[in-house]
N, C-alpha and C. Protein backbone atom coordinates (compact mmCIF):
# COMPACT_ATOMS: atom_id res chain seq x y z
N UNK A 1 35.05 35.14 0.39
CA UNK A 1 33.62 35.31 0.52
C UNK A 1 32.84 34.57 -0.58
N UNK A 2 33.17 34.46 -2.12
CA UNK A 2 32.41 34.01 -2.58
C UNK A 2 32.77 32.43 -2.55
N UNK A 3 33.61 31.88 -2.14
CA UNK A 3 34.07 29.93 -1.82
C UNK A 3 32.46 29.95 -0.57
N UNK A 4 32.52 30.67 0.54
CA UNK A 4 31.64 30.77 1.42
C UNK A 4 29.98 30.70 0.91
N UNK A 5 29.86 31.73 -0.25
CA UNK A 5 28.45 31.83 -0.75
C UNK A 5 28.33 30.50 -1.81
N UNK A 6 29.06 29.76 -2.63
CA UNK A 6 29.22 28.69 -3.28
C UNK A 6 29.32 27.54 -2.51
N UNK A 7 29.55 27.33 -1.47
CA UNK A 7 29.31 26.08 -0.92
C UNK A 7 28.06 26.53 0.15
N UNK A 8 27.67 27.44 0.27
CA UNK A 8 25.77 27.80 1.09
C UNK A 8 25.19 26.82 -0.10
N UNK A 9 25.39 27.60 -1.43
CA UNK A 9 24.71 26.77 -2.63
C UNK A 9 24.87 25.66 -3.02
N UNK A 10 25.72 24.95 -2.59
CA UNK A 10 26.00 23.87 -2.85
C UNK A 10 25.19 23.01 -1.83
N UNK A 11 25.16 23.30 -0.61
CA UNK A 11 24.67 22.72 0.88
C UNK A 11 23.17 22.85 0.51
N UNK A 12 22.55 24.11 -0.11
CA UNK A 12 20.90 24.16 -0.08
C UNK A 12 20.81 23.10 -1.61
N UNK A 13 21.51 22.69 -2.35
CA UNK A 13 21.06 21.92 -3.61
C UNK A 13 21.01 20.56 -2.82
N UNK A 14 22.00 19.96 -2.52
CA UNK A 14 21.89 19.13 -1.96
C UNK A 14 20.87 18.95 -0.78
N UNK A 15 20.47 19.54 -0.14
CA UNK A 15 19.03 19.62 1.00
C UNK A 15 17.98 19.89 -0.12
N UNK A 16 17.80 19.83 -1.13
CA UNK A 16 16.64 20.15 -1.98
C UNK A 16 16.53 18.29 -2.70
N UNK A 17 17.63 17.87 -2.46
CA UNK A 17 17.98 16.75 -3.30
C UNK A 17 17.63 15.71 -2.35
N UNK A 18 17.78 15.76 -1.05
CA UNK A 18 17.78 14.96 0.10
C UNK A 18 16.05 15.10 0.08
N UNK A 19 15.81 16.33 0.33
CA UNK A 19 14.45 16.27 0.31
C UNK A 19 13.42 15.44 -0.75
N UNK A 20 13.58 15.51 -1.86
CA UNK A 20 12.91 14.88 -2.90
C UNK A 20 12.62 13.22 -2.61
N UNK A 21 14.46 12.93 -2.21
CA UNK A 21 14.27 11.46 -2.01
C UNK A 21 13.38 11.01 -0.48
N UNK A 22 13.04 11.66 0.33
CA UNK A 22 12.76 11.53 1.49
C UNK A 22 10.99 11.57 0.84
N UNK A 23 10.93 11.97 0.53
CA UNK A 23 9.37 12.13 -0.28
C UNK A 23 8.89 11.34 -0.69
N UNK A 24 9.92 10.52 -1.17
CA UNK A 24 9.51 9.68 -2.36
C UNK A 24 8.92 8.04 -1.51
N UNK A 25 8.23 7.54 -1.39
CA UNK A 25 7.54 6.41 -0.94
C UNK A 25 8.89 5.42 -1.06
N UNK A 26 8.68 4.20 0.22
CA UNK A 26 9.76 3.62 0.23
C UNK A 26 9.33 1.90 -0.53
N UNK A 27 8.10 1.85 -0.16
CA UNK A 27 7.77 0.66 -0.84
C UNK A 27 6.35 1.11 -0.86
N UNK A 28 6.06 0.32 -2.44
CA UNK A 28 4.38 0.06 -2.40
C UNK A 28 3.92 -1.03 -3.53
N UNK A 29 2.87 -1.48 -2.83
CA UNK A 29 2.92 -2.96 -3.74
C UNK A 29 2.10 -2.70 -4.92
N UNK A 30 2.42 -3.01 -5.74
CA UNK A 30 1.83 -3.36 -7.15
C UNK A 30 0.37 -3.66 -7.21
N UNK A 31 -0.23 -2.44 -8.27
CA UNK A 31 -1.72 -2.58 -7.71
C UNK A 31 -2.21 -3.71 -8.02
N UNK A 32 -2.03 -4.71 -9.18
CA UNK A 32 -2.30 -6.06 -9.34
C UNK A 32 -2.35 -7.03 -8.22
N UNK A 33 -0.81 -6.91 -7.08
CA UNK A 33 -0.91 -7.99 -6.29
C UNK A 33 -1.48 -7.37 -5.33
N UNK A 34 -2.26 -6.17 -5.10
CA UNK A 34 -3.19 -5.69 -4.23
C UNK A 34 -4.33 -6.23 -4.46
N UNK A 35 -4.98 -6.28 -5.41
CA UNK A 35 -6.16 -6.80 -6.20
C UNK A 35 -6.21 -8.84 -5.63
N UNK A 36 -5.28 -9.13 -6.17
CA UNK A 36 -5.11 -10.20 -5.87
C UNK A 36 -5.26 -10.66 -4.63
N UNK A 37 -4.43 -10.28 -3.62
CA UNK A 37 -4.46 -10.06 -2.40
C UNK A 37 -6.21 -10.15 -1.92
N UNK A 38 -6.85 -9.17 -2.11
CA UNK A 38 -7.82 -8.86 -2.00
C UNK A 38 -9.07 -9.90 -2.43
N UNK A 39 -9.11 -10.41 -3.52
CA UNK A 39 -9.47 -11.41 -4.09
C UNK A 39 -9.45 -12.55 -3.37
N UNK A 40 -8.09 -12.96 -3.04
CA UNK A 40 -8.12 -14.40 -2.41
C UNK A 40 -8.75 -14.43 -0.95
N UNK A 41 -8.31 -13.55 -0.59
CA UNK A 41 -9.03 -13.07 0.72
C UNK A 41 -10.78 -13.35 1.02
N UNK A 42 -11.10 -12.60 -0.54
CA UNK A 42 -12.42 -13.01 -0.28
C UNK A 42 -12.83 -14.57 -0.58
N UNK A 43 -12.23 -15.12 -1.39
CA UNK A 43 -12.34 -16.53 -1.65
C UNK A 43 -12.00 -17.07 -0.56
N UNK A 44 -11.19 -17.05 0.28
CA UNK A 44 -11.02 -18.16 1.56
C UNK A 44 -12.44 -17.28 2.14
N UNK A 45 -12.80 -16.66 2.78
CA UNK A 45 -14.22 -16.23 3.67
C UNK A 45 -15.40 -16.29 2.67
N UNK A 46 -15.31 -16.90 1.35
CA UNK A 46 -16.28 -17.00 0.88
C UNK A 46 -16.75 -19.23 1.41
N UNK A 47 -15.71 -19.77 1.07
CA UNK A 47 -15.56 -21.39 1.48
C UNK A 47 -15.73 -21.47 3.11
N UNK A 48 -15.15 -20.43 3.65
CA UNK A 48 -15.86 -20.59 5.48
C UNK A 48 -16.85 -20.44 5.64
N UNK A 49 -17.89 -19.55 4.94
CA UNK A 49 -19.43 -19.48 4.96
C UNK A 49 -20.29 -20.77 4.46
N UNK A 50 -19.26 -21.34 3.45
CA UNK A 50 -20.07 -22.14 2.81
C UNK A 50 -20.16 -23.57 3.69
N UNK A 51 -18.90 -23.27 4.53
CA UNK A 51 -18.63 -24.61 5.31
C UNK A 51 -19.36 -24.27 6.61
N UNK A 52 -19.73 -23.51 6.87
CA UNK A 52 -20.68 -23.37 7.77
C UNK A 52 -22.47 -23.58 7.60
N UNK A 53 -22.60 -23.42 6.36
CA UNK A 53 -23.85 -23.39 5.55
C UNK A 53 -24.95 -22.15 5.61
N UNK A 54 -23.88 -21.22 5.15
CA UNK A 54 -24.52 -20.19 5.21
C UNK A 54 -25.25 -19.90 4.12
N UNK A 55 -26.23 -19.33 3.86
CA UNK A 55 -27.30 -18.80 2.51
C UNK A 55 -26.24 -18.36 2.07
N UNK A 56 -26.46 -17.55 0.62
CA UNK A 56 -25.94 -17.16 -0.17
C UNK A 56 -25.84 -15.54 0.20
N UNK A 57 -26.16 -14.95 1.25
CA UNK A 57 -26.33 -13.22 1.66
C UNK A 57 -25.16 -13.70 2.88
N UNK A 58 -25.53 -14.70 3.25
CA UNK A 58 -24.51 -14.86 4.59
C UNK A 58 -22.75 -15.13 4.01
N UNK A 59 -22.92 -15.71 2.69
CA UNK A 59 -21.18 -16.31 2.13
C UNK A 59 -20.81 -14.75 1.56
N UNK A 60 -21.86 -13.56 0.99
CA UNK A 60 -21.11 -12.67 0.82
C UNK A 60 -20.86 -11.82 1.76
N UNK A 61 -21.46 -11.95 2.48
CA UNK A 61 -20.91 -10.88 4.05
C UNK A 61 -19.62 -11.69 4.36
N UNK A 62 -19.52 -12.47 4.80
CA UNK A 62 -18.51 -13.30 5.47
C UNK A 62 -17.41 -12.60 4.24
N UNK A 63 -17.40 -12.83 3.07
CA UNK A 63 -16.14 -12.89 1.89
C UNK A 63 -16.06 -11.25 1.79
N UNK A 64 -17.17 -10.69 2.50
CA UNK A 64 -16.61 -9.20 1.92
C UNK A 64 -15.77 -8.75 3.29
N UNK A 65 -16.52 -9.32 4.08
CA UNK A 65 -15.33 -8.73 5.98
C UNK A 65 -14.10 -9.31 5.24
N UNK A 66 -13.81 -10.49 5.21
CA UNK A 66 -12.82 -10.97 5.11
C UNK A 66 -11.74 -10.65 3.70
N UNK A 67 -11.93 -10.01 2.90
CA UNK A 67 -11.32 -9.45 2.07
C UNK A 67 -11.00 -7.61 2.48
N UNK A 68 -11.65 -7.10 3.37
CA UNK A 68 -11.58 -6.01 3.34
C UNK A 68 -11.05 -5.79 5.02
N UNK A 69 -10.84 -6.79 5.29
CA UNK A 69 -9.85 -7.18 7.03
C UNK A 69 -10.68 -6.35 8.38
């Protein structure tokens, strides 16, 4: 009986252990190359406005859609 109650405990540590890792995020990108990301984004839709000849209210609309998808 107690081999029986020692491996219950053994089975719930391990499901406590499984659990943690299952929690845990599998990827996430680096808030820098998020930023970045974000950035360039707006720089290419900022040069399509401009190549269109948009005012200066029209290149930041265009660069803010386009950075924010």
């Amino acid at each position: 009986m107690p081999e029986m109650i020692q491996s219950l405990l053994q089975a719930m540590r391990f499901q406590e252990g499984r659990q943690a890792v299952l929690e845990q995020p599998q990827f996430q990108v680096p808030f820098l190359l998020d930023y970045l990301a974000v950035f360039l984004w707006a720089v290419s839709g900022a040069i399509v406005g401009m190549h269109k000849r948009y005012d200066f209210a029209g290149v930041l609309v265009v660069a803010i859609l386009a950075s924010t998808g």
